[in-house]
Protein backbone atom coordinates (compact mmCIF):
# COMPACT_ATOMS: atom_id res chain seq x y z
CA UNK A 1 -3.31 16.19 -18.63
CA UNK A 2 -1.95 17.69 -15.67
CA UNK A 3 -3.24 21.48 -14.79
CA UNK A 4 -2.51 24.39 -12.78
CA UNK A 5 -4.83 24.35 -9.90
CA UNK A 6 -6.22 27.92 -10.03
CA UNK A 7 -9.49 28.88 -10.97
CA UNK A 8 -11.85 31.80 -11.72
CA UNK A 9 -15.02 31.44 -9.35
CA UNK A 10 -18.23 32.56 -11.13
CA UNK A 11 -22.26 32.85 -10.65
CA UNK A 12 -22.72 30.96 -13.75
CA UNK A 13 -21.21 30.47 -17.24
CA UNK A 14 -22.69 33.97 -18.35
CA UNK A 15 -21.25 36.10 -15.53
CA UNK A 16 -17.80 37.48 -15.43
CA UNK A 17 -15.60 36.29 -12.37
CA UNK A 18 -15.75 37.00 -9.22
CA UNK A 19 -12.64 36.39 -8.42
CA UNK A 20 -10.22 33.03 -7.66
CA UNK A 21 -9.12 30.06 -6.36
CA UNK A 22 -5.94 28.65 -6.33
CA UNK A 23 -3.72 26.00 -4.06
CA UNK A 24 -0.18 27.78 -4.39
CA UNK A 25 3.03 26.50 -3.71
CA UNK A 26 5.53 29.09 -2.09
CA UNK A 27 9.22 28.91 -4.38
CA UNK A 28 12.41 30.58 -2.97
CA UNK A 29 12.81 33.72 -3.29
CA UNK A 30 16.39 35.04 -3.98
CA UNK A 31 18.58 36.82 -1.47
CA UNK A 32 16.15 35.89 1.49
CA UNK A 33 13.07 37.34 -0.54
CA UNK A 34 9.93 35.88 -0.09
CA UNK A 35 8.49 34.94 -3.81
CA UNK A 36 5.33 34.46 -5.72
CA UNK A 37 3.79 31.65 -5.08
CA UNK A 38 2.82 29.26 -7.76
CA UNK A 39 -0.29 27.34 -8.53
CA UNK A 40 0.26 23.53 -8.18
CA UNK A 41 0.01 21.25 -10.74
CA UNK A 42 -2.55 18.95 -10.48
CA UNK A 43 -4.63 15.60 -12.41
CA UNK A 44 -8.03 16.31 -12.98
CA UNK A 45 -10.97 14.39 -13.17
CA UNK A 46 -14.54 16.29 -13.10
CA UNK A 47 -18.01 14.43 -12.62
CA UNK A 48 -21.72 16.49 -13.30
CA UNK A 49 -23.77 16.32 -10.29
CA UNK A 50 -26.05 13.62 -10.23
CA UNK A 51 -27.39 14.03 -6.60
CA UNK A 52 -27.28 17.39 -4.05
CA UNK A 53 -24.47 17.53 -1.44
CA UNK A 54 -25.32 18.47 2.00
CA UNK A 55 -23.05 20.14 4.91
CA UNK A 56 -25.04 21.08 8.06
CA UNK A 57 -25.78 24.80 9.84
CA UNK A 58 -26.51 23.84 12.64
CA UNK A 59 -28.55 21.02 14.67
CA UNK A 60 -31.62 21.49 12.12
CA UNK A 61 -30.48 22.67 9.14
CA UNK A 62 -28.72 21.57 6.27
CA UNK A 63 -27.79 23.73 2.85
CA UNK A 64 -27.95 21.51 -0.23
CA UNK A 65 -25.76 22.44 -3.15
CA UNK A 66 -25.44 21.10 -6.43
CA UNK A 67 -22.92 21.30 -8.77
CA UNK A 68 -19.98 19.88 -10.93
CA UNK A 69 -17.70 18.44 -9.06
CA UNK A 70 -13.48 18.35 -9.76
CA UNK A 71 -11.19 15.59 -7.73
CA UNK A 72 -7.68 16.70 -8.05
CA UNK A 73 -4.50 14.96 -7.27
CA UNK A 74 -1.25 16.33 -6.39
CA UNK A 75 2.12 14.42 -6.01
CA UNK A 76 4.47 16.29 -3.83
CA UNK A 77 7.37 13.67 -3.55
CA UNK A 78 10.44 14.14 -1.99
CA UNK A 79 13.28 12.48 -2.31
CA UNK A 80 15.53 11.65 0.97
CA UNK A 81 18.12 14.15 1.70
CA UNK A 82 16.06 16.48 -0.80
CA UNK A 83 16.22 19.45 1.60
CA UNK A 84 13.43 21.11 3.52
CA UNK A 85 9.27 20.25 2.30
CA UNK A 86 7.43 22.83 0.09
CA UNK A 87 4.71 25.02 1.63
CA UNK A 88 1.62 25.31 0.09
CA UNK A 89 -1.26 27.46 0.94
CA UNK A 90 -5.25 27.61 -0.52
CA UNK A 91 -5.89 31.07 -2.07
CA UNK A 92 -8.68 33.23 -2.41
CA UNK A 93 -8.79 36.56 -4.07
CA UNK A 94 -11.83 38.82 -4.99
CA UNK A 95 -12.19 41.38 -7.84
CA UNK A 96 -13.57 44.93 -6.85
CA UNK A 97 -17.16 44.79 -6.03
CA UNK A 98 -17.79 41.17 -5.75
CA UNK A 99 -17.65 38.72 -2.94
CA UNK A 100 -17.74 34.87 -2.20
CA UNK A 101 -18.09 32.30 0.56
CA UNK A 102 -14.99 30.21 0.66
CA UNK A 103 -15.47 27.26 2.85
CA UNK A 104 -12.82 24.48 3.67
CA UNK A 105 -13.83 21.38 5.22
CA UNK A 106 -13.60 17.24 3.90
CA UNK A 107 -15.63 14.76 2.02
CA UNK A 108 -17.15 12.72 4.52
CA UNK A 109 -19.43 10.83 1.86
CA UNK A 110 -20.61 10.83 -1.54
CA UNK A 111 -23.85 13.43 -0.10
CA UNK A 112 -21.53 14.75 2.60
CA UNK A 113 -19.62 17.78 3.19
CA UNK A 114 -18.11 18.41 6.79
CA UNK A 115 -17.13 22.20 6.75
CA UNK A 116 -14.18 23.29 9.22
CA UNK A 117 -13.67 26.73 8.25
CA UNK A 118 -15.45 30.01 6.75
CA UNK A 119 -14.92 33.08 5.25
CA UNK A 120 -16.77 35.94 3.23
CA UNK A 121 -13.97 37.08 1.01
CA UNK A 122 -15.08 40.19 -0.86
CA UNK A 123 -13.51 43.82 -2.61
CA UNK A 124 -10.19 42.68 -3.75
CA UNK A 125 -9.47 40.80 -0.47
CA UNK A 126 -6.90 38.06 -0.61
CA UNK A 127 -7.37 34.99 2.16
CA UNK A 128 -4.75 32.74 2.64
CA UNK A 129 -4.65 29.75 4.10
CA UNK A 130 -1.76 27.46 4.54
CA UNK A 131 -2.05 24.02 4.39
CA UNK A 132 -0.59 21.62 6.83
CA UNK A 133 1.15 18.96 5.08
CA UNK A 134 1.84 15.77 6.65
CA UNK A 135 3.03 12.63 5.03
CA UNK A 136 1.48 9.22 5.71
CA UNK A 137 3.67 5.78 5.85
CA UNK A 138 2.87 3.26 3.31
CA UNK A 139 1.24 -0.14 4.63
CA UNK A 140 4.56 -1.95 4.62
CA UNK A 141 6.28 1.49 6.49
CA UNK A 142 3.47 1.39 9.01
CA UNK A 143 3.85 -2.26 9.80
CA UNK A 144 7.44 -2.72 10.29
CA UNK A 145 7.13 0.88 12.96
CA UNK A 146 4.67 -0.82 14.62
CA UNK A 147 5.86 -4.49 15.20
CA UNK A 148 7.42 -3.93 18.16
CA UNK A 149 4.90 -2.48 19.95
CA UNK A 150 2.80 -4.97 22.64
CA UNK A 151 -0.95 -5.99 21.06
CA UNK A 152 -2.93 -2.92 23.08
CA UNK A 153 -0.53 -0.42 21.52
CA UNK A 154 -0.49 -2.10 18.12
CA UNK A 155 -4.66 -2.29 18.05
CA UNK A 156 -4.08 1.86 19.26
CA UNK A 157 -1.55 2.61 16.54
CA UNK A 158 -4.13 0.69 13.95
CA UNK A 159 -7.23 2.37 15.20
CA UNK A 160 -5.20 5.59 15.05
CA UNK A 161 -4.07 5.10 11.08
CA UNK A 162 -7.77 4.25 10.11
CA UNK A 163 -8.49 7.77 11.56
CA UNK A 164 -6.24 9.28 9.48
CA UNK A 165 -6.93 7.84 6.01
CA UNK A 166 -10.44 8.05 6.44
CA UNK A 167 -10.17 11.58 6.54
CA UNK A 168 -8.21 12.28 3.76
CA UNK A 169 -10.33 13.98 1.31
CA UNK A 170 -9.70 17.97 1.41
CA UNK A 171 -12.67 19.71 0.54
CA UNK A 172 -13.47 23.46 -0.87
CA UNK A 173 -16.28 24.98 -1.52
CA UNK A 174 -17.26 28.56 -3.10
């Protein structure tokens, strides 16, 4: 069953929380007002952790984590003429007195976790990060934009959309 994505982040079971996360989608606000934003609704499938995942420090060092691990799926469609995209926008807020390591990266592999970003969010910060949203053309879209093009620039334009799904998979970890 589909679920808000928004989540209290924890030590373990026993602990209270030490604050959230949450993938938001900004709404209109009336007379030009900005509004709340809204967790997204997401599908949710969650898997224990059968092996460690691994992101690297530096040249030398890698940090192991293991833990449960949640794949969501969104479907932001649009329909054409449906007026301007949503905005959406990752989340992190921390109670008083506690503090986390939010960091954003993808899933390179079933071990591997490439971080991008990171940030200490602690003492009833908020960090928010918006998400840039980019749709990508269905096989059938992609071949008819591209059949005009000569052979180099169709093997470019090819090379070019395997770079894109490959990287795909958002990651976040706390």
């Amino acid at each position: 069953a589909p679920l808000p994505f928004c989540f209290p982040v924890r030590r373990s079971a026993e602990h209270s929380p030490e604050g959230t996360l949450s993938i938001e989608e900004q709404g209109g606000g009336t007379d030009g007002e900005p509004s709340m934003g809204t967790p997204i609704v997401t599908l949710v499938a969650k898997a224990a952790s059968h092996h460690p995942m691994y992101f690297p420090l530096g040249a030398s060092t890698n940090v192991s984590f293991n833990a449960d691990r949640y794949l969501h799926a969104w479907l932001l469609h649009q329909f054409s003429g449906g007026g301007p995209s949503r905005a959406a926008r990752v989340v992190s807020r921390a109670r008083q007195f506690s503090s986390m390591i939010v960091i954003v990266g993808r899933i390179a592999s079933a071990t591997a976790f490439e971080p991008k970003y990171a940030a200490i969010v602690q003492n009833k910060d908020e960090l928010s990060i918006p998400l840039d949203l980019s749709t990508i053309p269905t096989a059938k879209e992609f071949k008819d934009a591209i059949e005009s093009l000569s052979p180099e620039q169709q093997a470019f334009a090819k090379a070019f959309r395997s770079m894109q799904l490959e990287s795909t998979l958002f990651g976040i970890l706390v």
